[in-house]
C-alpha atoms as a PDB file:
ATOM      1  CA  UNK A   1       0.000   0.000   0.000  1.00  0.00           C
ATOM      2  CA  UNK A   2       1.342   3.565  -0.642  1.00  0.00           C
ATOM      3  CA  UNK A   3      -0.126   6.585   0.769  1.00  0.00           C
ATOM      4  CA  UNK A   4      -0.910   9.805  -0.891  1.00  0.00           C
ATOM      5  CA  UNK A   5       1.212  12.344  -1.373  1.00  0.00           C
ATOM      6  CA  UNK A   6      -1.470  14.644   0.399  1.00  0.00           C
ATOM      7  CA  UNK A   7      -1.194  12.276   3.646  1.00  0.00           C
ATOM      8  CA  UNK A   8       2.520  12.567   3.550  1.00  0.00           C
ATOM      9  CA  UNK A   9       2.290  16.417   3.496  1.00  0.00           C
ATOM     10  CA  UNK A  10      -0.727  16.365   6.644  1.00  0.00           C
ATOM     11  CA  UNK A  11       1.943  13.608   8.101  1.00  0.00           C
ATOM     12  CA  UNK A  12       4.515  16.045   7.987  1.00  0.00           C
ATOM     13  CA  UNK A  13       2.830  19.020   8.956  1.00  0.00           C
ATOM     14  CA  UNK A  14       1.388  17.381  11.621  1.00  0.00           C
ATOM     15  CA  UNK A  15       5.240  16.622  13.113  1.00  0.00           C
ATOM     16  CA  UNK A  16       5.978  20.164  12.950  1.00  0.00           C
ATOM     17  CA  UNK A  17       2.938  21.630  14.480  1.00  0.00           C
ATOM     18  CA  UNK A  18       3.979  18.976  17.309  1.00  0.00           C
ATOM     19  CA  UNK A  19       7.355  19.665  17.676  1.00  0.00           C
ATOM     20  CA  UNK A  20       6.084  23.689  17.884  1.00  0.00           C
ATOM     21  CA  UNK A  21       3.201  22.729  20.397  1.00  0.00           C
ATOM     22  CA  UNK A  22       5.503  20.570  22.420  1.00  0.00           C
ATOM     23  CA  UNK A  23       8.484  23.290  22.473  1.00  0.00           C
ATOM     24  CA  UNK A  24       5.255  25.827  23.603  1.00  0.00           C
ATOM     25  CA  UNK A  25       4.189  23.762  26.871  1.00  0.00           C
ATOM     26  CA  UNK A  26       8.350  23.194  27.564  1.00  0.00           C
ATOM     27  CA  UNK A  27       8.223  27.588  27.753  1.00  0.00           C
ATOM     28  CA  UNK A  28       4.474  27.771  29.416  1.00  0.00           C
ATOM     29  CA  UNK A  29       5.479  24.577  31.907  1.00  0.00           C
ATOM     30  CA  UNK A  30       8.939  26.272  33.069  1.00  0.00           C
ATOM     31  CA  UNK A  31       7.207  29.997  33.238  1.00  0.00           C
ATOM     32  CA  UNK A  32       4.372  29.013  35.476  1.00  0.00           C
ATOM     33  CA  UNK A  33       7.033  27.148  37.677  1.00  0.00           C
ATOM     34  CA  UNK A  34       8.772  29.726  37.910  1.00  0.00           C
ATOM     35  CA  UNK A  35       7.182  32.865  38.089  1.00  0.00           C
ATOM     36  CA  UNK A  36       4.044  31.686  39.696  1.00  0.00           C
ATOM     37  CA  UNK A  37       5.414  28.323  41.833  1.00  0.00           C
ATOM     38  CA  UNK A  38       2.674  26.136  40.468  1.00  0.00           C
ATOM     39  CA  UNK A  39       4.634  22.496  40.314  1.00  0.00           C
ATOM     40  CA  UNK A  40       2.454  20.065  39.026  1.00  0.00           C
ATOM     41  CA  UNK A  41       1.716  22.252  35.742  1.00  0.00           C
ATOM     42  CA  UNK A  42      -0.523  20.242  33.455  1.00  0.00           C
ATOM     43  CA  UNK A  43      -2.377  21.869  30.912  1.00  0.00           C
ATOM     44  CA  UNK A  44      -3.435  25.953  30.252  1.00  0.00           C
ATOM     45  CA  UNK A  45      -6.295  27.205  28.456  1.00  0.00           C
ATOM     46  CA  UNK A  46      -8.239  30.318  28.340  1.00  0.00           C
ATOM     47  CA  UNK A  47     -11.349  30.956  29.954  1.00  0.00           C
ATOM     48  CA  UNK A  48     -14.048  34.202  30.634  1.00  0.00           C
ATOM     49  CA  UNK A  49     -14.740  33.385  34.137  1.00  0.00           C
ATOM     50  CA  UNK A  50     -12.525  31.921  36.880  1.00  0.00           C
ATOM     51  CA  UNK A  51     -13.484  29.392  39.390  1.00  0.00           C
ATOM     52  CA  UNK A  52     -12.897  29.454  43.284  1.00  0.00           C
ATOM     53  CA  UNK A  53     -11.738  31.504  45.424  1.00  0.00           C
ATOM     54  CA  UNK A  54      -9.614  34.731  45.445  1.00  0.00           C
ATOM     55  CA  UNK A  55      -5.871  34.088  46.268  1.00  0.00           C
ATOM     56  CA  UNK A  56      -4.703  37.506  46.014  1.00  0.00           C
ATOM     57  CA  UNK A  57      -5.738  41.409  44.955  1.00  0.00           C
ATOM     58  CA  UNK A  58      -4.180  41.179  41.464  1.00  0.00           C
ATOM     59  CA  UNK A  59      -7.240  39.147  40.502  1.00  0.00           C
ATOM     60  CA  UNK A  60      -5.819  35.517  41.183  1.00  0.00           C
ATOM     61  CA  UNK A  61      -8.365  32.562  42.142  1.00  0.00           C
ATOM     62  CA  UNK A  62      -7.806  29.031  42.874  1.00  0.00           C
ATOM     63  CA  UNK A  63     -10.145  25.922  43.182  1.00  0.00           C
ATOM     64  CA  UNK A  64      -8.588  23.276  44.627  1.00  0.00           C
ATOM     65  CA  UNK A  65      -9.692  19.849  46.362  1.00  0.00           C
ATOM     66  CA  UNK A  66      -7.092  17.937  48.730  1.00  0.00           C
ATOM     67  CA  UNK A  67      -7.275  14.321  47.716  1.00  0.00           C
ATOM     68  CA  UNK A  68      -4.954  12.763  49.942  1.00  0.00           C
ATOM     69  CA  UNK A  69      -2.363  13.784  53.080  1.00  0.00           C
ATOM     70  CA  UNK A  70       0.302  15.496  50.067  1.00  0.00           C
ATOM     71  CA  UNK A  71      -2.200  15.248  47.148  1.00  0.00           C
ATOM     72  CA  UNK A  72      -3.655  18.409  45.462  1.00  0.00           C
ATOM     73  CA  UNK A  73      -5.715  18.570  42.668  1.00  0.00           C
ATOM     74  CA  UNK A  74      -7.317  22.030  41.168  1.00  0.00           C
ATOM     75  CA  UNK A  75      -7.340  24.931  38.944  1.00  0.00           C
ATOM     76  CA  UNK A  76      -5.534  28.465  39.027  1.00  0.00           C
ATOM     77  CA  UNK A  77      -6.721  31.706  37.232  1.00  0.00           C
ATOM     78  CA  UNK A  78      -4.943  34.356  36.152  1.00  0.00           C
ATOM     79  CA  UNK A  79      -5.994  37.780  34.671  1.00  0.00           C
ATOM     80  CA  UNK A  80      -4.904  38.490  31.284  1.00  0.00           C
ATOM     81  CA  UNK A  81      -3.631  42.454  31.036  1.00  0.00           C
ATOM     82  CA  UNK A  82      -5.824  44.501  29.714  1.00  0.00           C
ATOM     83  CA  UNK A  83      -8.464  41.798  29.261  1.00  0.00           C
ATOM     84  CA  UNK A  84     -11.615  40.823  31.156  1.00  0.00           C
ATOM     85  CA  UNK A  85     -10.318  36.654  30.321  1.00  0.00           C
ATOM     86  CA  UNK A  86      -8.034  34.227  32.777  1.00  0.00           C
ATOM     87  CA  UNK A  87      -5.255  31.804  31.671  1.00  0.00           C
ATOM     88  CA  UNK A  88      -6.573  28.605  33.460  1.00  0.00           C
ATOM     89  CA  UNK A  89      -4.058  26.194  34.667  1.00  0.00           C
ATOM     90  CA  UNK A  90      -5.319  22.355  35.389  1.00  0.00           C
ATOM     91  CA  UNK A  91      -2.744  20.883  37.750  1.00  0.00           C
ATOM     92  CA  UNK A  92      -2.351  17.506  39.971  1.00  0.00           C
ATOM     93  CA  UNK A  93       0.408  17.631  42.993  1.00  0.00           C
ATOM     94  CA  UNK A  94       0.906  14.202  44.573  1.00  0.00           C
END
């Protein structure tokens, strides 16, 4: 069986937009361990509202459950400058 050149290209594309997307959570991963101390960084997206409860005056909320003696498991929000959005962070510390 041989596959199409237009698979090959969509093959190929697709192992550049992964080797951009994984070299973008290597940047976001080491930034929000970092600047904001979150270990346990799993995944970021963008949301209108936050969840939980406000961590600080700058507009920071968390929503976290405790799973276990060391185990966290939750959600921090951050404000976006000069936006009314949040940069969500999922994250799991065991």
């Amino acid at each position: 069986m041989k596959v199409s050149k237009e698979i090959a290209d969509k093959v190929e594309r697709y192992q550049k937009l992964q080797t951009q997307a994984d070299k973008l959570y290597e940047e976001l991963e080491q930034y929000f361990t970092d600047e904001q101390g979150l270990e346990g960084f799993c995944t970021q997206f963008i949301t209108d509202k936050p969840q939980g409860i406000r961590q600080s005056a700058d507009g920071e909320f968390c929503d976290q459950i405790t799973l276990g003696e060391d185990w966290y498991k939750g959600e921090y929000y951050y404000p976006i400058e000069n936006s009314d959005k949040y940069v969500g962070c999922r994250y799991e510390i065991i």
